[in-house]
PDB file of N, CA and C in Angstrom:
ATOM      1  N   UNK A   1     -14.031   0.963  -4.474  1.00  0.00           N
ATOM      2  CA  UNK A   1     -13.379   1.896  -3.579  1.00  0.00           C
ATOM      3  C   UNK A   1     -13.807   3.314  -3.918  1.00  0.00           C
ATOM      4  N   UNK A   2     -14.076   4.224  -3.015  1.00  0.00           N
ATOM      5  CA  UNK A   2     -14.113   5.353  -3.390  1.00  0.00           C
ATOM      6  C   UNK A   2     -13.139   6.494  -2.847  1.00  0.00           C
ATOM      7  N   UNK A   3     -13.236   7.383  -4.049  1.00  0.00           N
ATOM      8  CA  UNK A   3     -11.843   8.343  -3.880  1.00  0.00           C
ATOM      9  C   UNK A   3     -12.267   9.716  -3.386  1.00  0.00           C
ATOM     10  N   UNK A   4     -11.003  10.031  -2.881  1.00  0.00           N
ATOM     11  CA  UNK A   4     -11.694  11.560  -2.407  1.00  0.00           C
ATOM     12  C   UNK A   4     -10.270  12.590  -2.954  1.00  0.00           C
ATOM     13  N   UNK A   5     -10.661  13.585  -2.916  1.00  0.00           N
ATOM     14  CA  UNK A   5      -9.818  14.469  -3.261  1.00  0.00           C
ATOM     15  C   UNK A   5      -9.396  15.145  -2.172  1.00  0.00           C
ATOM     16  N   UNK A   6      -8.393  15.208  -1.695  1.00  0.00           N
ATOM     17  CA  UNK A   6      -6.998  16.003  -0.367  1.00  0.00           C
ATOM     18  C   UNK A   6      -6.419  16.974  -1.108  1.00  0.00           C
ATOM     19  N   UNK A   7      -6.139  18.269  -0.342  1.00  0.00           N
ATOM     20  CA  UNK A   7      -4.531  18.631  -0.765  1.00  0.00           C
ATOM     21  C   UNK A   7      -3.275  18.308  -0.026  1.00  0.00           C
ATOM     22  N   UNK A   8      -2.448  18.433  -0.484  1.00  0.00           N
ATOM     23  CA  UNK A   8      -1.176  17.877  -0.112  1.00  0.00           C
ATOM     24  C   UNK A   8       0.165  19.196  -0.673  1.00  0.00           C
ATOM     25  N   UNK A   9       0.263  19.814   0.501  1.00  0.00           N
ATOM     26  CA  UNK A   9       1.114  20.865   0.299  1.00  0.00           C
ATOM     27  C   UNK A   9       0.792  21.869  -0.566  1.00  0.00           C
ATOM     28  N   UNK A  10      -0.712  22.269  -0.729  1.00  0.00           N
ATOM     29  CA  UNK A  10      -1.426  22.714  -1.963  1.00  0.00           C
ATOM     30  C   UNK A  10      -1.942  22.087  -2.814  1.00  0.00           C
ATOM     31  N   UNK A  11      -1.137  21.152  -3.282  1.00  0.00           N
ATOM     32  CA  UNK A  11      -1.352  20.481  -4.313  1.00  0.00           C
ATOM     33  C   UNK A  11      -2.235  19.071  -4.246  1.00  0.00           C
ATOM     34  N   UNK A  12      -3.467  19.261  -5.166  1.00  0.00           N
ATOM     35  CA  UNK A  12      -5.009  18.080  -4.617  1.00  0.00           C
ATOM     36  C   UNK A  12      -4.814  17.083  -5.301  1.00  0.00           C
ATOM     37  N   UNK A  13      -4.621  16.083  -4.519  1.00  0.00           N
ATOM     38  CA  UNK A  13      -4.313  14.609  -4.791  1.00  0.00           C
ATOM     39  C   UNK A  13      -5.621  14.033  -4.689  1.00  0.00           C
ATOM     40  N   UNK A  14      -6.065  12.483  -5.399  1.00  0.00           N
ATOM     41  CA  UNK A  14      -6.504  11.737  -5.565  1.00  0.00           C
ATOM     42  C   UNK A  14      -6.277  10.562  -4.322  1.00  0.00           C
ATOM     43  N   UNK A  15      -7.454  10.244  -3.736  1.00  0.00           N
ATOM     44  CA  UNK A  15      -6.991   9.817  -2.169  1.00  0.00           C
ATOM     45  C   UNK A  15      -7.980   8.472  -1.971  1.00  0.00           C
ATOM     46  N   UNK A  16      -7.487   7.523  -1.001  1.00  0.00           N
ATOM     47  CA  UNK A  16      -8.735   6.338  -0.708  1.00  0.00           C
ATOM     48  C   UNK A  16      -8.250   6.148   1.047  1.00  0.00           C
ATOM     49  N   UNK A  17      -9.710   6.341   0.898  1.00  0.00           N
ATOM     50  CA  UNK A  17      -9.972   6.353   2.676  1.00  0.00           C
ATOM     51  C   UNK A  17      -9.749   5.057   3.122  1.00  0.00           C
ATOM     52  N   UNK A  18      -8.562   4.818   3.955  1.00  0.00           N
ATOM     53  CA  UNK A  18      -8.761   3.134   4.092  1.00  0.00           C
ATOM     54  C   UNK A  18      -8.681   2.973   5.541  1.00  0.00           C
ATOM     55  N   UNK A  19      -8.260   3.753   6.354  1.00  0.00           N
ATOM     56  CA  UNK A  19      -8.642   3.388   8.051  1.00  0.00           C
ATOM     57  C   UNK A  19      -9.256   4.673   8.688  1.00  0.00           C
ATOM     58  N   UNK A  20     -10.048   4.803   9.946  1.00  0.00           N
ATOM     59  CA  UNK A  20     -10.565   6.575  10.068  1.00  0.00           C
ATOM     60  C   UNK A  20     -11.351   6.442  11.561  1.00  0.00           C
ATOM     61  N   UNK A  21     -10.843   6.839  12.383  1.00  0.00           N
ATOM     62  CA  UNK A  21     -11.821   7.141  14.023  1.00  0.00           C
ATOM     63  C   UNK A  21     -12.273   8.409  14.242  1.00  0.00           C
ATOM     64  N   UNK A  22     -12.175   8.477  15.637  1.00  0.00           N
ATOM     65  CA  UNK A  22     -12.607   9.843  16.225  1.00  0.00           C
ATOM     66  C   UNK A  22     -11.943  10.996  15.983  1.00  0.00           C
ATOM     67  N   UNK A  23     -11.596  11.790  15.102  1.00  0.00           N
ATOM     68  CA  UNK A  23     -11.131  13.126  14.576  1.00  0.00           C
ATOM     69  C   UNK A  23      -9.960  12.973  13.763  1.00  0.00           C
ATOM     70  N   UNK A  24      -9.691  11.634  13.100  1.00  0.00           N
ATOM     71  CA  UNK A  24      -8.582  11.494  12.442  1.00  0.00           C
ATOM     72  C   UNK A  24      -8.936  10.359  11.429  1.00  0.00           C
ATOM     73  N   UNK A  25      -8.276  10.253   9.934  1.00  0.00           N
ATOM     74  CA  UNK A  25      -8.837   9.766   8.726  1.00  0.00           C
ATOM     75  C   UNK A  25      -6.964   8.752   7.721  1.00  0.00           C
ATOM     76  N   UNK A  26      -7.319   8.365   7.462  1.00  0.00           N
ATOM     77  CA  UNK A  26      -6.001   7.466   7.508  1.00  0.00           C
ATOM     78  C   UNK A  26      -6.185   7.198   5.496  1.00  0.00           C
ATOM     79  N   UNK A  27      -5.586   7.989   4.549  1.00  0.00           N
ATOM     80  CA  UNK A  27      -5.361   8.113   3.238  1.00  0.00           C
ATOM     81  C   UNK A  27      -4.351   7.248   2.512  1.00  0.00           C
ATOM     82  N   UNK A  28      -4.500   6.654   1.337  1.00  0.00           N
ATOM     83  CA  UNK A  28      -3.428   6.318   0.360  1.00  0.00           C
ATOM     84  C   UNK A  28      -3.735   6.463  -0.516  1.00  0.00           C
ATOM     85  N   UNK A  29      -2.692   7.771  -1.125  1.00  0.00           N
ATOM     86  CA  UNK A  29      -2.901   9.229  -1.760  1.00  0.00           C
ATOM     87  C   UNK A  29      -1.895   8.291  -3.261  1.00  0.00           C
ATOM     88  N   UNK A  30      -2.870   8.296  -4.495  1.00  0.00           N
ATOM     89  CA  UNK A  30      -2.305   8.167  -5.746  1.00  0.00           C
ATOM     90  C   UNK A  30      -1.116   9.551  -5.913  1.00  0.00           C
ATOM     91  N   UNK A  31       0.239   8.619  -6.906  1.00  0.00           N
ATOM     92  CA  UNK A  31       1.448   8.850  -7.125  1.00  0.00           C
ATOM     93  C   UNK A  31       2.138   9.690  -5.749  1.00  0.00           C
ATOM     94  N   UNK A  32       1.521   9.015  -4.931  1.00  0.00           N
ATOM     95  CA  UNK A  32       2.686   9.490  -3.814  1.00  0.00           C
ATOM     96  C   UNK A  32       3.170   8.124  -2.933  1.00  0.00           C
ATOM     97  N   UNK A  33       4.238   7.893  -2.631  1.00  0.00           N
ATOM     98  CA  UNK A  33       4.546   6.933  -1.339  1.00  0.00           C
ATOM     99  C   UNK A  33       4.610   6.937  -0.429  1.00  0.00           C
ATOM    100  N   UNK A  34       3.365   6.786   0.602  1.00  0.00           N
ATOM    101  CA  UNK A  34       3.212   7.069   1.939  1.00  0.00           C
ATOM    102  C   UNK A  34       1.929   7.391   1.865  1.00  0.00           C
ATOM    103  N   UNK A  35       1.614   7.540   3.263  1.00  0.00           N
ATOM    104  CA  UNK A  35       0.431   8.073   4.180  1.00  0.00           C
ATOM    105  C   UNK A  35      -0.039   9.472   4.316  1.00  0.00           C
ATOM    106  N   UNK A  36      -1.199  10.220   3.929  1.00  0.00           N
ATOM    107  CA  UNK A  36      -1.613  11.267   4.227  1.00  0.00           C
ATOM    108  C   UNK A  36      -2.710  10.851   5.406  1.00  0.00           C
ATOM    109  N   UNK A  37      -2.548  11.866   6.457  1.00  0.00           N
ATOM    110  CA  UNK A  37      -3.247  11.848   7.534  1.00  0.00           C
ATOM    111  C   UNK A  37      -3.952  12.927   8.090  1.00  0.00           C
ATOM    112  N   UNK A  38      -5.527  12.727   8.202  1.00  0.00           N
ATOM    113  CA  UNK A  38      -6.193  14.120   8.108  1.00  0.00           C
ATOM    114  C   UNK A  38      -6.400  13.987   9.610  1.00  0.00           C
ATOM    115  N   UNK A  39      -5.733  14.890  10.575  1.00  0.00           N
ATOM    116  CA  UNK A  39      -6.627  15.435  11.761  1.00  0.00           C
ATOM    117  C   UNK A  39      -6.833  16.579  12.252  1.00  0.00           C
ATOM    118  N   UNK A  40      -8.214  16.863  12.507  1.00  0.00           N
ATOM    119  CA  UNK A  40      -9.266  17.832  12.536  1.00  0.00           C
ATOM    120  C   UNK A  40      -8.825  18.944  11.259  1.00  0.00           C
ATOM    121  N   UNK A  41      -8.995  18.634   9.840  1.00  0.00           N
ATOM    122  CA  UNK A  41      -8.856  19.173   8.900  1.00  0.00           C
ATOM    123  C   UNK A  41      -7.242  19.847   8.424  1.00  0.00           C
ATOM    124  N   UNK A  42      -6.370  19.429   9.550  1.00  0.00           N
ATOM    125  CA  UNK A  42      -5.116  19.042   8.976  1.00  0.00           C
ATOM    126  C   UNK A  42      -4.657  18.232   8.037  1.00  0.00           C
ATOM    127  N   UNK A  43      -3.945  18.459   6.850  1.00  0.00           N
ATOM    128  CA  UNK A  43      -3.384  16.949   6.543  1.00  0.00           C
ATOM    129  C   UNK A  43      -1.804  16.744   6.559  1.00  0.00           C
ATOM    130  N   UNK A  44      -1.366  16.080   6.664  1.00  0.00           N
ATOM    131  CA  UNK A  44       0.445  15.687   6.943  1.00  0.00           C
ATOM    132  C   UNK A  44       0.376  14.150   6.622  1.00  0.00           C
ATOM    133  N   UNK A  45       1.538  14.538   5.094  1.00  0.00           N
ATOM    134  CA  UNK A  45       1.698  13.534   4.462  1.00  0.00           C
ATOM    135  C   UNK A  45       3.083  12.588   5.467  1.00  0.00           C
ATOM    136  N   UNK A  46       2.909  11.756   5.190  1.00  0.00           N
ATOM    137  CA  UNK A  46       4.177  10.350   6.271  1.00  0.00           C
ATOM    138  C   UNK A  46       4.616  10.167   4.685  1.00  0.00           C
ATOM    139  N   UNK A  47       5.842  10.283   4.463  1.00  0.00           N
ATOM    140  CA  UNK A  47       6.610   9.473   3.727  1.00  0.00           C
ATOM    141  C   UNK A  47       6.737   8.197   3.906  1.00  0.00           C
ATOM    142  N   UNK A  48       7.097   7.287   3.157  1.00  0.00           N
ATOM    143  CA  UNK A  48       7.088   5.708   3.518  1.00  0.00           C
ATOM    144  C   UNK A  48       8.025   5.243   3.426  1.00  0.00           C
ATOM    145  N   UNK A  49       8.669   4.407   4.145  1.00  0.00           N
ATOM    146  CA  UNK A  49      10.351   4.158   4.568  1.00  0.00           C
ATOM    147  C   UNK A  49      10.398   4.527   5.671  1.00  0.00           C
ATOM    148  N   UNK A  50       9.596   5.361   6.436  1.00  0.00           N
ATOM    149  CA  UNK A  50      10.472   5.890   7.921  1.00  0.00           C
ATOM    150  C   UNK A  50       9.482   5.424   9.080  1.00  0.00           C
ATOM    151  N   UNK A  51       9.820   5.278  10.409  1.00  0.00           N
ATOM    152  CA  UNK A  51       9.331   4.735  11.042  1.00  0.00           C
ATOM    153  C   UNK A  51       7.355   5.283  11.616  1.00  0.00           C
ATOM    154  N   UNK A  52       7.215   6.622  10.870  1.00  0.00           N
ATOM    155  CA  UNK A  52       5.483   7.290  11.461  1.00  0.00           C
ATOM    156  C   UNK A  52       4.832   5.919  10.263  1.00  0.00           C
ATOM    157  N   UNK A  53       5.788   5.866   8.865  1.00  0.00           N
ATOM    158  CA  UNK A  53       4.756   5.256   8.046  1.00  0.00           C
ATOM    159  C   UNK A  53       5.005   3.636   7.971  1.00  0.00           C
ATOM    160  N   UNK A  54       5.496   3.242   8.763  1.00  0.00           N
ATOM    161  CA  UNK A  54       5.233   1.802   9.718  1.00  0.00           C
ATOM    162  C   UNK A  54       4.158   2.115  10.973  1.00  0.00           C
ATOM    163  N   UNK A  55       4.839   2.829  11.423  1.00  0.00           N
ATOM    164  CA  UNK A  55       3.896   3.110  12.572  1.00  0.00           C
ATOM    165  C   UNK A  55       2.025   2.803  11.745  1.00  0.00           C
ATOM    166  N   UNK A  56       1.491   4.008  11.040  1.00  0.00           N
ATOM    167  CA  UNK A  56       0.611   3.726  10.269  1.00  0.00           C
ATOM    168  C   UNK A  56      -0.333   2.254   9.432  1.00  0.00           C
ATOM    169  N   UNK A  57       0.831   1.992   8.880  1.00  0.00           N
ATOM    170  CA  UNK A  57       1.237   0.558   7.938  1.00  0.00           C
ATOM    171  C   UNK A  57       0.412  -0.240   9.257  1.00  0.00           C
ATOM    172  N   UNK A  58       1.181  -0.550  10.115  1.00  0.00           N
ATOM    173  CA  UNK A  58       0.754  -1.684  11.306  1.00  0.00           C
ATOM    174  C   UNK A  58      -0.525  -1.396  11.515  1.00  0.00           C
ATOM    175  N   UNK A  59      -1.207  -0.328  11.832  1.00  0.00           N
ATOM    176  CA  UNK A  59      -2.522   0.573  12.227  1.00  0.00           C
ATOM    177  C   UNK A  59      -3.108  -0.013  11.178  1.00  0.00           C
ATOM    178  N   UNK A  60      -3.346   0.386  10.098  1.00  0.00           N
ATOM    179  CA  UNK A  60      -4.132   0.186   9.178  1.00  0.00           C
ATOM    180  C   UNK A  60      -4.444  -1.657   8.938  1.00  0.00           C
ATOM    181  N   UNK A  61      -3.535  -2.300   9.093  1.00  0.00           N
ATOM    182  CA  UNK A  61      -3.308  -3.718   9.074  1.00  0.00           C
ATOM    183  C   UNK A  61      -3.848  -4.573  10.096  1.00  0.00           C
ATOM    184  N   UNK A  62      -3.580  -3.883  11.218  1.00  0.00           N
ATOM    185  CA  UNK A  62      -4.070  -3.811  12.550  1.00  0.00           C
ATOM    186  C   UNK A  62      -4.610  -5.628  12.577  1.00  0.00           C
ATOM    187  N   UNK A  63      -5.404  -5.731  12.035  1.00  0.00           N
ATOM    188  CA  UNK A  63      -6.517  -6.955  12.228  1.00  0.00           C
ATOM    189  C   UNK A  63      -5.809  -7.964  11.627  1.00  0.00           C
ATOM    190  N   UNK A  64      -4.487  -8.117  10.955  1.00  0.00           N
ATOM    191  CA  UNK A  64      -3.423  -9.129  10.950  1.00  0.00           C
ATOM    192  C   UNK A  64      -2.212  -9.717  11.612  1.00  0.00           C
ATOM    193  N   UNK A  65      -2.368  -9.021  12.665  1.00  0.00           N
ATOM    194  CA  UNK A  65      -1.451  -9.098  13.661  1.00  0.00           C
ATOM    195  C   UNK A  65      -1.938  -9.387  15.030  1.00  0.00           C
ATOM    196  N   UNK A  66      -0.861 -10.026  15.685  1.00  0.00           N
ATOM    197  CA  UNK A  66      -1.467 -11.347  17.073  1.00  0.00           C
ATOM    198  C   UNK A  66      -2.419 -10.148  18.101  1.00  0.00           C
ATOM    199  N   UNK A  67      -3.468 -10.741  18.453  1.00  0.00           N
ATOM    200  CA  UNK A  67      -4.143  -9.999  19.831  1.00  0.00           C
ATOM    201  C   UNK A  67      -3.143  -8.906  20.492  1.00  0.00           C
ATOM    202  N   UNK A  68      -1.950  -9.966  21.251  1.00  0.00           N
ATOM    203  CA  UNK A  68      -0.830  -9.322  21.982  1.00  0.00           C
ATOM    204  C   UNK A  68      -0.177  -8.161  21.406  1.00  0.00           C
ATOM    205  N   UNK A  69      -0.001  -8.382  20.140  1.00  0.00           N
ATOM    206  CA  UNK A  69       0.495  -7.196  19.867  1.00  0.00           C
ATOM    207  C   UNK A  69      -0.250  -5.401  19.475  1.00  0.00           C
ATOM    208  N   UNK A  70      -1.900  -6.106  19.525  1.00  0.00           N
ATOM    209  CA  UNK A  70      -2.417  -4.872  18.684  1.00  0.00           C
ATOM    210  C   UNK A  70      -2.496  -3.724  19.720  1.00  0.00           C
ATOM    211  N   UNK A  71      -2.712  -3.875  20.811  1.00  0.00           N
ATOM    212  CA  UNK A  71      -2.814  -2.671  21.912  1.00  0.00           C
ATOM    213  C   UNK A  71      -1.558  -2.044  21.852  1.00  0.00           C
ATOM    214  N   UNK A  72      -0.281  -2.822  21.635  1.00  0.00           N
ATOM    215  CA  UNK A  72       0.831  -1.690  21.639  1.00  0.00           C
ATOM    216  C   UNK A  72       0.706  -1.163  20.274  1.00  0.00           C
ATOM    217  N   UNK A  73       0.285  -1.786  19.386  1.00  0.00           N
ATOM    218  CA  UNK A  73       0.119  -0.794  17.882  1.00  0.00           C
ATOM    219  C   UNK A  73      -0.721   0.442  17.899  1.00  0.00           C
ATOM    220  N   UNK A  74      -1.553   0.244  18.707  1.00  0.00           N
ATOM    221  CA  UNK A  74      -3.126   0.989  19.091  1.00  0.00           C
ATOM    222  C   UNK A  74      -2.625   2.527  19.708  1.00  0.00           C
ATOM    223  N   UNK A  75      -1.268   2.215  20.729  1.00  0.00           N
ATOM    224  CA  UNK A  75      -0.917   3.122  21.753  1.00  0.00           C
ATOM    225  C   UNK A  75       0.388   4.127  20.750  1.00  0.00           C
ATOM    226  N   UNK A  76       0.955   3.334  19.703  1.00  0.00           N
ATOM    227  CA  UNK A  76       2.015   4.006  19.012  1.00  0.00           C
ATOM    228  C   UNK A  76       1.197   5.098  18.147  1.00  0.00           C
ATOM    229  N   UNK A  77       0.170   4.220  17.307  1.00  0.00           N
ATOM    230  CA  UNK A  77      -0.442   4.811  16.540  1.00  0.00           C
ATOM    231  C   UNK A  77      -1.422   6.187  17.389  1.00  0.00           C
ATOM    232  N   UNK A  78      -1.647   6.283  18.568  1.00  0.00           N
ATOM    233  CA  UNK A  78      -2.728   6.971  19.304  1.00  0.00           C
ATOM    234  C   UNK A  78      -1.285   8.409  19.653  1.00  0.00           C
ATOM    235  N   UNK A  79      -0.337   7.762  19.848  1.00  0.00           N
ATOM    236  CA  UNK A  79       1.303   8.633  20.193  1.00  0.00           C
ATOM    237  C   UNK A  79       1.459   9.804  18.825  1.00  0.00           C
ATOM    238  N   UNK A  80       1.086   8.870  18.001  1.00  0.00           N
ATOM    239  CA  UNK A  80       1.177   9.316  16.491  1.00  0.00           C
ATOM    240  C   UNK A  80       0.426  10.472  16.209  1.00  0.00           C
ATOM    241  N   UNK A  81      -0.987  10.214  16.941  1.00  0.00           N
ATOM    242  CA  UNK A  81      -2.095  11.277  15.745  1.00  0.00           C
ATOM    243  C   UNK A  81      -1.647  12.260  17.224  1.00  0.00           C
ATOM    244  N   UNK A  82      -1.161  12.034  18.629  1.00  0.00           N
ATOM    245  CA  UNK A  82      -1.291  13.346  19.397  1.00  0.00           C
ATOM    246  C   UNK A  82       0.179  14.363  19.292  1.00  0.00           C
ATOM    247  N   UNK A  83       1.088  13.471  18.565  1.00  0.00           N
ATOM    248  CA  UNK A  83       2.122  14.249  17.965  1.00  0.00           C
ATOM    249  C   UNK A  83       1.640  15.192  17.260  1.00  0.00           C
ATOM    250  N   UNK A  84       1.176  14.132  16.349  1.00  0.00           N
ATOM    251  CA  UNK A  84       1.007  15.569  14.736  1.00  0.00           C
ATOM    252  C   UNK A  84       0.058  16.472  15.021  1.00  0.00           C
ATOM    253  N   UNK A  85      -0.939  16.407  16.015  1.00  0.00           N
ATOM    254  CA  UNK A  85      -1.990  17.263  16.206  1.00  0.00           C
ATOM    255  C   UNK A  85      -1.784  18.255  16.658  1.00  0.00           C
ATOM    256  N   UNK A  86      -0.746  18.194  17.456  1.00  0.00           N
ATOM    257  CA  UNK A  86       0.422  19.130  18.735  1.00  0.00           C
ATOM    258  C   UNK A  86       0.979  19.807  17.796  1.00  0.00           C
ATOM    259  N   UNK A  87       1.477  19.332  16.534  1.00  0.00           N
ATOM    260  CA  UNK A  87       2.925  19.945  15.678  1.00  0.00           C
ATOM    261  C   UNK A  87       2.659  21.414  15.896  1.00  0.00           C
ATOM    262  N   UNK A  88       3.243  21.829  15.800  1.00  0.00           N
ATOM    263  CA  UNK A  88       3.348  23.861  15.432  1.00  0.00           C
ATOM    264  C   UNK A  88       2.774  24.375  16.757  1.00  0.00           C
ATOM    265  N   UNK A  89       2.437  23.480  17.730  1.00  0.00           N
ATOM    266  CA  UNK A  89       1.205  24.627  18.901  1.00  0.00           C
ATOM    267  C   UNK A  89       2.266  25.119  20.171  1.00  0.00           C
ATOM    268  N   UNK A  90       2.738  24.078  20.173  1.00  0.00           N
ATOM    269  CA  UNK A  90       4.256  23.978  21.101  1.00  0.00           C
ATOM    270  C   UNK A  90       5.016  23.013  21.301  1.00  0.00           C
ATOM    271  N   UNK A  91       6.326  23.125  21.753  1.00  0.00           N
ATOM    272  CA  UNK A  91       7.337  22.414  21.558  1.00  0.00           C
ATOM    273  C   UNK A  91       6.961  21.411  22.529  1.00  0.00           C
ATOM    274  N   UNK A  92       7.420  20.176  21.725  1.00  0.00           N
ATOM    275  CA  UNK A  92       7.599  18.693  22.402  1.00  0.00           C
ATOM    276  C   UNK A  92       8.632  17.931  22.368  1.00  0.00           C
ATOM    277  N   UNK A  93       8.713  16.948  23.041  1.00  0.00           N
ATOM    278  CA  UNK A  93       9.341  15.882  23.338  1.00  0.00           C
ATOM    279  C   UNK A  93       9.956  15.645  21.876  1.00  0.00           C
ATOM    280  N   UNK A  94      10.481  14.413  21.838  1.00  0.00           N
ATOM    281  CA  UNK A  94      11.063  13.829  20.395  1.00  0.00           C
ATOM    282  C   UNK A  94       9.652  12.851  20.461  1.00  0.00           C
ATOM    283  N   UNK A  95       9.442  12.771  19.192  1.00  0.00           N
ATOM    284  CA  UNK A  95       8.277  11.683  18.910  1.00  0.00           C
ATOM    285  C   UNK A  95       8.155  10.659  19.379  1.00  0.00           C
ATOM    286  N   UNK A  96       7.390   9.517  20.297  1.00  0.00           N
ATOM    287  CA  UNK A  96       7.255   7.955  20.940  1.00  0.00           C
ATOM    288  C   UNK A  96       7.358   7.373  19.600  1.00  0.00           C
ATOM    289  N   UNK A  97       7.546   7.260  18.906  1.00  0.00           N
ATOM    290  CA  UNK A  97       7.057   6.017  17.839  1.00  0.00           C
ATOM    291  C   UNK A  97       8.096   5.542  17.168  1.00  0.00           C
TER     292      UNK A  97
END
């Protein structure tokens, strides 16, 4: 596996790239619990326990779960990266996921 180095609220964590598409990179960041998520050189860590880092969890897993279900995982997770990408630019909705 190879590691990369993130920051995370300043602070540069030790990271492994494990899922990643078109402008967005999918992390599991040593001594933290949860998901760091880089898009377009953003990163926003998902705590784990709450429903973005299921949301994620399923994404990343993706290829263990029935046909039927992966397009709605595909569409939560796609809900997901246009939330966080949006965060701070202007006000939205309550999150789909």
């Amino acid at each position: 596996m190879r590691t990369s180095e993130i920051k995370i609220e300043g602070v540069k964590k030790e990271a492994v790239l494990v899922a990643g598409g078109a402008g967005f990179k999918v992390y599991s960041v040593a001594e933290l619990d949860g998901w760091a998520l880089a898009i377009g050189g953003k990163v926003s860590f998902i705590k784990d326990h709450t429903l973005e880092a299921q949301t994620v969890a399923d994404y990343v897993n993706i290829r263990y779960h029935s046909i039927d279900s992966q397009e709605q995982i595909k569409k939560k997770f796609e809900s997901l990266i246009l939330f966080l990408g949006n965060k701070g630019k202007a006000p939205t909705q309550e999150a789909p996921f």
